[in-house]
N, C-alpha and C. Protein backbone atom coordinates (compact mmCIF):
# COMPACT_ATOMS: atom_id res chain seq x y z
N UNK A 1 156.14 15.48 136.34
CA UNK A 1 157.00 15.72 137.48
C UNK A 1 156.53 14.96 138.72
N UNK A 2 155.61 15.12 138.93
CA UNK A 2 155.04 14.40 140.08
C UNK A 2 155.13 13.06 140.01
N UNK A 3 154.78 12.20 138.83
CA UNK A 3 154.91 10.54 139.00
C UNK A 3 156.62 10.28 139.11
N UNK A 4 157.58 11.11 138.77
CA UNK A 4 158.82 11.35 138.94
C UNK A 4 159.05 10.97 140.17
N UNK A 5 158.84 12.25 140.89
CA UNK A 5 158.92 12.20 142.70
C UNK A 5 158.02 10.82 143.27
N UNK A 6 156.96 10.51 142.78
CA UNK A 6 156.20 9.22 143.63
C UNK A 6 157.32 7.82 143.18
N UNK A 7 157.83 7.97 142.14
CA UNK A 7 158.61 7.23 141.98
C UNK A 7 159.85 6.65 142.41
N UNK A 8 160.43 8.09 142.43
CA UNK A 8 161.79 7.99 143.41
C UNK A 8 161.46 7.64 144.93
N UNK A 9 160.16 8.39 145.49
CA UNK A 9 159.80 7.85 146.73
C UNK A 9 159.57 6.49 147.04
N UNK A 10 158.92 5.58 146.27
CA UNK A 10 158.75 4.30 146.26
C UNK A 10 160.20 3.82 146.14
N UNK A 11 161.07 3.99 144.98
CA UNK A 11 162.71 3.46 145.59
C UNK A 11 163.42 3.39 146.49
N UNK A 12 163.33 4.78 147.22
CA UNK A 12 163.95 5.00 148.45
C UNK A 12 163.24 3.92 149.01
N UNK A 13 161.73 4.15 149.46
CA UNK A 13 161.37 3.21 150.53
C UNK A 13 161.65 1.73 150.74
N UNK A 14 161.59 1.45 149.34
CA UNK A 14 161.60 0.02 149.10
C UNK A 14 163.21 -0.61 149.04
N UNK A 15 164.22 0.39 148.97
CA UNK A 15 165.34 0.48 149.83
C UNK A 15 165.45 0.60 151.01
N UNK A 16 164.89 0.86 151.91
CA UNK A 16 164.77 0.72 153.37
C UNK A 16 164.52 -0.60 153.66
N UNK A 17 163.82 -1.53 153.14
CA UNK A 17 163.58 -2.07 153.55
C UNK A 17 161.78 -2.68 153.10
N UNK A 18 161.46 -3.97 152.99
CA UNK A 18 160.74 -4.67 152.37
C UNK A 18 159.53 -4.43 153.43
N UNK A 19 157.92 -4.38 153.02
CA UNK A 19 156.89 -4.61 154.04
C UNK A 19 156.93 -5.50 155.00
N UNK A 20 157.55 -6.66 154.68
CA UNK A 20 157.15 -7.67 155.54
C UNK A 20 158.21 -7.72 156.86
N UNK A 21 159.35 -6.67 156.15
CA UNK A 21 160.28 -6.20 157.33
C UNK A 21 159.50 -5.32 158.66
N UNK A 22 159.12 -4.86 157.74
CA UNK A 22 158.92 -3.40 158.69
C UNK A 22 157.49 -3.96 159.28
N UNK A 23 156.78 -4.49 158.88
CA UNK A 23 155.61 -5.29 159.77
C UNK A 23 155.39 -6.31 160.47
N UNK A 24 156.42 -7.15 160.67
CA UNK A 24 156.53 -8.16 161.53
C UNK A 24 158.48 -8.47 161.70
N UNK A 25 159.06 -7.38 161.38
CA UNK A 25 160.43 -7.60 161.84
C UNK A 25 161.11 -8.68 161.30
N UNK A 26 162.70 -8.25 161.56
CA UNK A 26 163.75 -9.41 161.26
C UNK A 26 163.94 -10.64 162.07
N UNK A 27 163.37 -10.20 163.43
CA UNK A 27 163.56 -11.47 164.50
C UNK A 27 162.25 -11.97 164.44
N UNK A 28 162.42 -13.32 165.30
CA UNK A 28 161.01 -14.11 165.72
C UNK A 28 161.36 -15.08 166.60
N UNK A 29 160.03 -15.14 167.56
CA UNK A 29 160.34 -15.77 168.43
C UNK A 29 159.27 -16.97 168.30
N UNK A 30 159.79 -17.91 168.91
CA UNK A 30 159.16 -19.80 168.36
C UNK A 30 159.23 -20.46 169.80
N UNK A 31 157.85 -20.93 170.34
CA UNK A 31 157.79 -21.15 171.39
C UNK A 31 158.27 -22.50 171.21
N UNK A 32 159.61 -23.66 171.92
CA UNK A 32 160.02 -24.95 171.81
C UNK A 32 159.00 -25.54 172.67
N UNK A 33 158.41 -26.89 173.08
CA UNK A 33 158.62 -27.34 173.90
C UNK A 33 158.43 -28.93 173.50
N UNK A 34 158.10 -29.75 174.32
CA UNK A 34 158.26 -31.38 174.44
C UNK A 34 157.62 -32.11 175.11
N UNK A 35 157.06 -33.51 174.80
CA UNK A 35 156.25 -33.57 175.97
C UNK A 35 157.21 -35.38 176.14
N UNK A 36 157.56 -35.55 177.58
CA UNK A 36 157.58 -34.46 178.52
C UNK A 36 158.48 -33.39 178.72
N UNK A 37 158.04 -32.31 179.38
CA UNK A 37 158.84 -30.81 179.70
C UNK A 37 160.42 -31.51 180.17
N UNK A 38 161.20 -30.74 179.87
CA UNK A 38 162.94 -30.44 180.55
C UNK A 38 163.26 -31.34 179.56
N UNK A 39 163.27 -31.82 178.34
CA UNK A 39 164.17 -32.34 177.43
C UNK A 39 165.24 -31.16 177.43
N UNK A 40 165.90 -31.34 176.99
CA UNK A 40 167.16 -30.70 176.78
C UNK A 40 167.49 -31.15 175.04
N UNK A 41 167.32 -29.70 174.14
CA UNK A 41 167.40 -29.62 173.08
C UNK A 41 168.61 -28.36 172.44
N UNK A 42 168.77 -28.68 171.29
CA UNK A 42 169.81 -28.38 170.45
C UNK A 42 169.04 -27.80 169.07
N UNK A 43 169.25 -26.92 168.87
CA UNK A 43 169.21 -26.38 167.41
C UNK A 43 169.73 -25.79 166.68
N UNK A 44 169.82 -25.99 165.49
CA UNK A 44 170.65 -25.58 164.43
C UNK A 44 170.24 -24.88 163.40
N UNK A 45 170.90 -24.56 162.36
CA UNK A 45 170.08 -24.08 161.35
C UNK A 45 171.72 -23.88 160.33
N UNK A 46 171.39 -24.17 159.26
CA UNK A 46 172.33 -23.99 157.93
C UNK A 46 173.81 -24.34 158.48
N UNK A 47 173.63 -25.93 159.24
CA UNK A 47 174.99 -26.29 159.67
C UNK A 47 175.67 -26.09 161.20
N UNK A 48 174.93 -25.13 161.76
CA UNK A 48 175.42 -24.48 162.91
C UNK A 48 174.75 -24.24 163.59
N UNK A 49 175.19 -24.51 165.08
CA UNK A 49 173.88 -24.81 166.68
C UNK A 49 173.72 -23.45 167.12
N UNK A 50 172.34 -22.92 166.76
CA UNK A 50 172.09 -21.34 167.13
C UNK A 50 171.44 -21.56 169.02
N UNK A 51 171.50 -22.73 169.43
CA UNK A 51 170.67 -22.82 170.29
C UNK A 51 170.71 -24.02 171.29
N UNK A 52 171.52 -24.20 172.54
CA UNK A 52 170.80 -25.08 173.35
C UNK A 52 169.86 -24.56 174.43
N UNK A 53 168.68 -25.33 174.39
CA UNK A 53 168.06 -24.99 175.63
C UNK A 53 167.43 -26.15 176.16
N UNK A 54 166.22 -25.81 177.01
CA UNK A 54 165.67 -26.98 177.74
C UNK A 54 164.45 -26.71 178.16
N UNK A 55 163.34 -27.41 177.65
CA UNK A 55 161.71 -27.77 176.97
C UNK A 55 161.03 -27.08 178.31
N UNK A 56 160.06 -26.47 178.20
CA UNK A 56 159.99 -25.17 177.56
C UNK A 56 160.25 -24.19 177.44
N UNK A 57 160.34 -23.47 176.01
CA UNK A 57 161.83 -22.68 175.82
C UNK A 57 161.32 -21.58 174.57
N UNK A 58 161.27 -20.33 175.28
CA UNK A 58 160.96 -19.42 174.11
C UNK A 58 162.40 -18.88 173.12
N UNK A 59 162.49 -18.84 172.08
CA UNK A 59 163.80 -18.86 171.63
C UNK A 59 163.40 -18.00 170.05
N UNK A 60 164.16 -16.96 170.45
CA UNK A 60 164.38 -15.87 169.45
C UNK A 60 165.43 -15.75 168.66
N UNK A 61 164.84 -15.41 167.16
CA UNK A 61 166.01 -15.98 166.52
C UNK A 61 165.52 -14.98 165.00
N UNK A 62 166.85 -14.68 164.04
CA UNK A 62 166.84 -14.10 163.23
C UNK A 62 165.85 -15.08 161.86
N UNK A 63 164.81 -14.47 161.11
CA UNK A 63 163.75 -14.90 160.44
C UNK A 63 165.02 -15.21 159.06
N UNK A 64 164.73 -16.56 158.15
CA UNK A 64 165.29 -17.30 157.61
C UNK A 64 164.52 -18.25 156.90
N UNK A 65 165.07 -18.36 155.39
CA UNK A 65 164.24 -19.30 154.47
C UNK A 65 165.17 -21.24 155.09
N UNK A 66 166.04 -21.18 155.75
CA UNK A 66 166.58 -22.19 155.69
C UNK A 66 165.95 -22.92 157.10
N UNK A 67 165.98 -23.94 156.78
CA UNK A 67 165.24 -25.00 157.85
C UNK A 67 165.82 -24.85 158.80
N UNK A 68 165.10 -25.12 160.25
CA UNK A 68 165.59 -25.73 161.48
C UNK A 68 165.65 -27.48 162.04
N UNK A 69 166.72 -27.71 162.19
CA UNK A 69 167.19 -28.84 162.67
C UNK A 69 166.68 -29.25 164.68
N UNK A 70 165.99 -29.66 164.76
CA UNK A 70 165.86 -29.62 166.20
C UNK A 70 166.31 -31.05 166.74
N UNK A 71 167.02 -31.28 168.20
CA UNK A 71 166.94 -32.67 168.19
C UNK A 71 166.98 -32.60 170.04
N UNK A 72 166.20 -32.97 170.72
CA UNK A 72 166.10 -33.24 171.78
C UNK A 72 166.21 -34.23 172.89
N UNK A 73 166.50 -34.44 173.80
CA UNK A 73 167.48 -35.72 174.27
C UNK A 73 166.37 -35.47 175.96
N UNK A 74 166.26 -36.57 176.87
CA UNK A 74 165.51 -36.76 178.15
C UNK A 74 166.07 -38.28 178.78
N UNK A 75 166.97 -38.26 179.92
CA UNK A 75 167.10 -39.43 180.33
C UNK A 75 165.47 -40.17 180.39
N UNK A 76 165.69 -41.48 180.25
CA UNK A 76 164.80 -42.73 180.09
C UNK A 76 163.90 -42.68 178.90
N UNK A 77 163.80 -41.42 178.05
CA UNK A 77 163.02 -41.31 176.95
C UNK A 77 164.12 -41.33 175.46
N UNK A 78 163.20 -41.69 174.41
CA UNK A 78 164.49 -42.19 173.42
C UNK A 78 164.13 -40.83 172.60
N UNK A 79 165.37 -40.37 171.83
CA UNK A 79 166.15 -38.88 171.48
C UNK A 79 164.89 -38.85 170.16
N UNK A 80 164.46 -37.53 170.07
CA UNK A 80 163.34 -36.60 169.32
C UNK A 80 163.58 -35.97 168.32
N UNK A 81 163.95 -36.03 166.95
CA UNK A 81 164.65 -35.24 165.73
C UNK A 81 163.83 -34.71 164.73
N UNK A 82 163.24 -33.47 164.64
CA UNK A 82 162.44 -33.07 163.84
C UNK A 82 163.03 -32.01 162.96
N UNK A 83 162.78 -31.81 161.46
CA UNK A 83 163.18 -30.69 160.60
C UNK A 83 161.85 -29.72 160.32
N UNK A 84 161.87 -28.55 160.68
CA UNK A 84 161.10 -27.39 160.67
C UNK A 84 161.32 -26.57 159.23
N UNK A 85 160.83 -26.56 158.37
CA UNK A 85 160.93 -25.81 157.04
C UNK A 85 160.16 -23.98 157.37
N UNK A 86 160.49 -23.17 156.69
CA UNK A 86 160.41 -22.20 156.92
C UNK A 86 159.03 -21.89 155.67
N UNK A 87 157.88 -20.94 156.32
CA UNK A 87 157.31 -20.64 155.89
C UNK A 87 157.24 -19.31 155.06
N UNK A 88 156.17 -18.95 153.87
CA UNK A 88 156.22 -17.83 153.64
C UNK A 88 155.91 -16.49 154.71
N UNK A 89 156.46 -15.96 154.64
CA UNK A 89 155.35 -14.53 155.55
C UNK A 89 154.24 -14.21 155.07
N UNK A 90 152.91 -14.03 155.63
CA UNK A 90 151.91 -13.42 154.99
C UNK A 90 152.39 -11.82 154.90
N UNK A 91 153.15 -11.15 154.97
CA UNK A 91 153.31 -9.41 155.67
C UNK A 91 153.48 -9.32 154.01
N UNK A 92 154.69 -10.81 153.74
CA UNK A 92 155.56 -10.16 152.06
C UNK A 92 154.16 -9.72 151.38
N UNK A 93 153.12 -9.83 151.10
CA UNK A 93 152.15 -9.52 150.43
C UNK A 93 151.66 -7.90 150.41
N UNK A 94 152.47 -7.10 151.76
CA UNK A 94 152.16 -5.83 151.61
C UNK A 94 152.44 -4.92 150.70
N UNK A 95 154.27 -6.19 150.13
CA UNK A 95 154.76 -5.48 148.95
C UNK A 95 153.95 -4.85 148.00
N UNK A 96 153.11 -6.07 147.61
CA UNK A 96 152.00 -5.90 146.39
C UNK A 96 150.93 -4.64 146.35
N UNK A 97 151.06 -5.13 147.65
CA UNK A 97 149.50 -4.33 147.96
C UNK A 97 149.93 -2.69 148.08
N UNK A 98 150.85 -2.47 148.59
CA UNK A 98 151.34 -1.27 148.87
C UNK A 98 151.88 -0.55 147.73
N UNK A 99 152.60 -1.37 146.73
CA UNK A 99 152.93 -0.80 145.42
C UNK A 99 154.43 -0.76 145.35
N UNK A 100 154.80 -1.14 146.18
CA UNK A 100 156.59 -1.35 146.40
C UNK A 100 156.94 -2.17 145.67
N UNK A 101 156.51 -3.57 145.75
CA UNK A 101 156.96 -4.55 144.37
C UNK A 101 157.91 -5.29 144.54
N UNK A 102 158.95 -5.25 143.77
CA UNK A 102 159.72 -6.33 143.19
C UNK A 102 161.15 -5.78 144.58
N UNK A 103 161.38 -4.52 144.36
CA UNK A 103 162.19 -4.39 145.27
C UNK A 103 161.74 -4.26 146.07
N UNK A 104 160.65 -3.99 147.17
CA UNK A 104 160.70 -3.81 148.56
C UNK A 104 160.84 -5.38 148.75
N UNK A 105 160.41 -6.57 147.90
CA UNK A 105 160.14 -8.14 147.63
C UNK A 105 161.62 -8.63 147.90
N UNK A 106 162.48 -8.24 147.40
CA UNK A 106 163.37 -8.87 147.07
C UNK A 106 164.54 -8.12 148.73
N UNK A 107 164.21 -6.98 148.96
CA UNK A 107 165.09 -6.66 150.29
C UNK A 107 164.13 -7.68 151.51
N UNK A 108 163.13 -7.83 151.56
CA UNK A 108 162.58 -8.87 152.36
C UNK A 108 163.07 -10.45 152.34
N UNK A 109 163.59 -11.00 151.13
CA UNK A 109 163.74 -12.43 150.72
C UNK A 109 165.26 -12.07 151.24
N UNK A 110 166.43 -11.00 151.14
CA UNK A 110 167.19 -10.82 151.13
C UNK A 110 167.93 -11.02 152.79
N UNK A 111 166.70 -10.46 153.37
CA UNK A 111 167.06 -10.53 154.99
C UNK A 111 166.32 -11.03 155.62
N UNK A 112 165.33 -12.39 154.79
CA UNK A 112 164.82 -12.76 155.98
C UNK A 112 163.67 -12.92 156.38
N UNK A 113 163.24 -11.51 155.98
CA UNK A 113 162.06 -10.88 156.69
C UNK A 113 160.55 -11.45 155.67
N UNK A 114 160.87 -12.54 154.61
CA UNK A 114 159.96 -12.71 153.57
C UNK A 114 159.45 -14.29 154.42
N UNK A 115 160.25 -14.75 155.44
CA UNK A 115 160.01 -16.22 156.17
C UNK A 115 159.65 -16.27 157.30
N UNK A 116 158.87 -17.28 157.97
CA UNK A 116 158.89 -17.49 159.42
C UNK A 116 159.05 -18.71 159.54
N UNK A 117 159.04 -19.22 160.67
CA UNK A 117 159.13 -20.56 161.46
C UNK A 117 157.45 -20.50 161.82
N UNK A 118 157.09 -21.75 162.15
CA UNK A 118 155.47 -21.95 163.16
C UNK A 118 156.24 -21.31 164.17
N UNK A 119 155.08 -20.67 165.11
CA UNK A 119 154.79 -19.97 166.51
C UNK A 119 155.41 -21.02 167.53
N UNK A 120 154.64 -22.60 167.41
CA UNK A 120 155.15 -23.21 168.58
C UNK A 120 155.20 -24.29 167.80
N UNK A 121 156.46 -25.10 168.53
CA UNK A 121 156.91 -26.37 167.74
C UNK A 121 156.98 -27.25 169.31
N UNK A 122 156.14 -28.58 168.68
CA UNK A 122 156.62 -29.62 169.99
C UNK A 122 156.75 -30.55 169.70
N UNK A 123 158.03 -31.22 170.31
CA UNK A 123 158.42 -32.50 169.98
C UNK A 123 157.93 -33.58 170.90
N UNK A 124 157.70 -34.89 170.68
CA UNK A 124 156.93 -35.68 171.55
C UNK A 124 158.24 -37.16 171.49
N UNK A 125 158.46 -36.98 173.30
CA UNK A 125 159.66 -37.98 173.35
C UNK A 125 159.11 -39.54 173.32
N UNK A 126 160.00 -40.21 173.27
CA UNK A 126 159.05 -41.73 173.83
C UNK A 126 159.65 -42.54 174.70
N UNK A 127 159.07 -43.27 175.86
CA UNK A 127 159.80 -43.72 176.66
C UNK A 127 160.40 -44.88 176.15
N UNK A 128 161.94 -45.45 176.90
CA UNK A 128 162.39 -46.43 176.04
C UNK A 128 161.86 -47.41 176.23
């Protein structure tokens, strides 16, 4: 009876939601910047511009296995285009460790919460 109930408890939980959710969240924030500062940049991600801003630029954004597209523009400096691939999370590993598994694994990959971006990304312009 009891491995019953520990069982069903581990489903539920791991229906809630994956470790790496619940320990470092669905959002993240990615510090932009450029050298030099005030480029004025654009980003995208899976086709579509989640983002203009302008260097330096903290920018929060929903966690995602799909790349970021960045491309940054500075009168007299020539235009900056870098692709950002998404990393694993170290958190997804709590799955394991915690005993949740395959499903708390798979609601993490599901929303997100199994990827990050680097902390700070900088693009380096060049004068023309």
């Amino acid at each position: 009876m009891d491995k019953v109930i520990l069982f069903l408890v581990s489903v539920l939980l791991g229906m809630l939601g994956g470790c790496a959710g619940v320990a470092s969240g669905y959002m993240q924030t990615v510090d932009l910047q450029s050298e030099p500062s005030g480029a004025s940049c654009e980003v995208a991600r899976s086709g579509g511009i989640i983002a203009n801003l302008t260097t330096p630029a903290a920018l929060t954004l929903k966690r995602s296995d799909a790349p970021l597209s960045i491309a940054c523009k500075k009168i007299g400096y020539q235009n900056a285009i870098t692709i950002v691939d998404a990393e694993e999370n170290p958190d997804v590993a709590l799955n394991w460790i915690a005993g949740f598994g395959l499903i708390s694994y798979l609601a993490d990959v599901q929303s997100g919460a199994a990827y990050q971006y680097p902390p700070v990304i900088k693009l380096i312009l060049r004068k023309k």
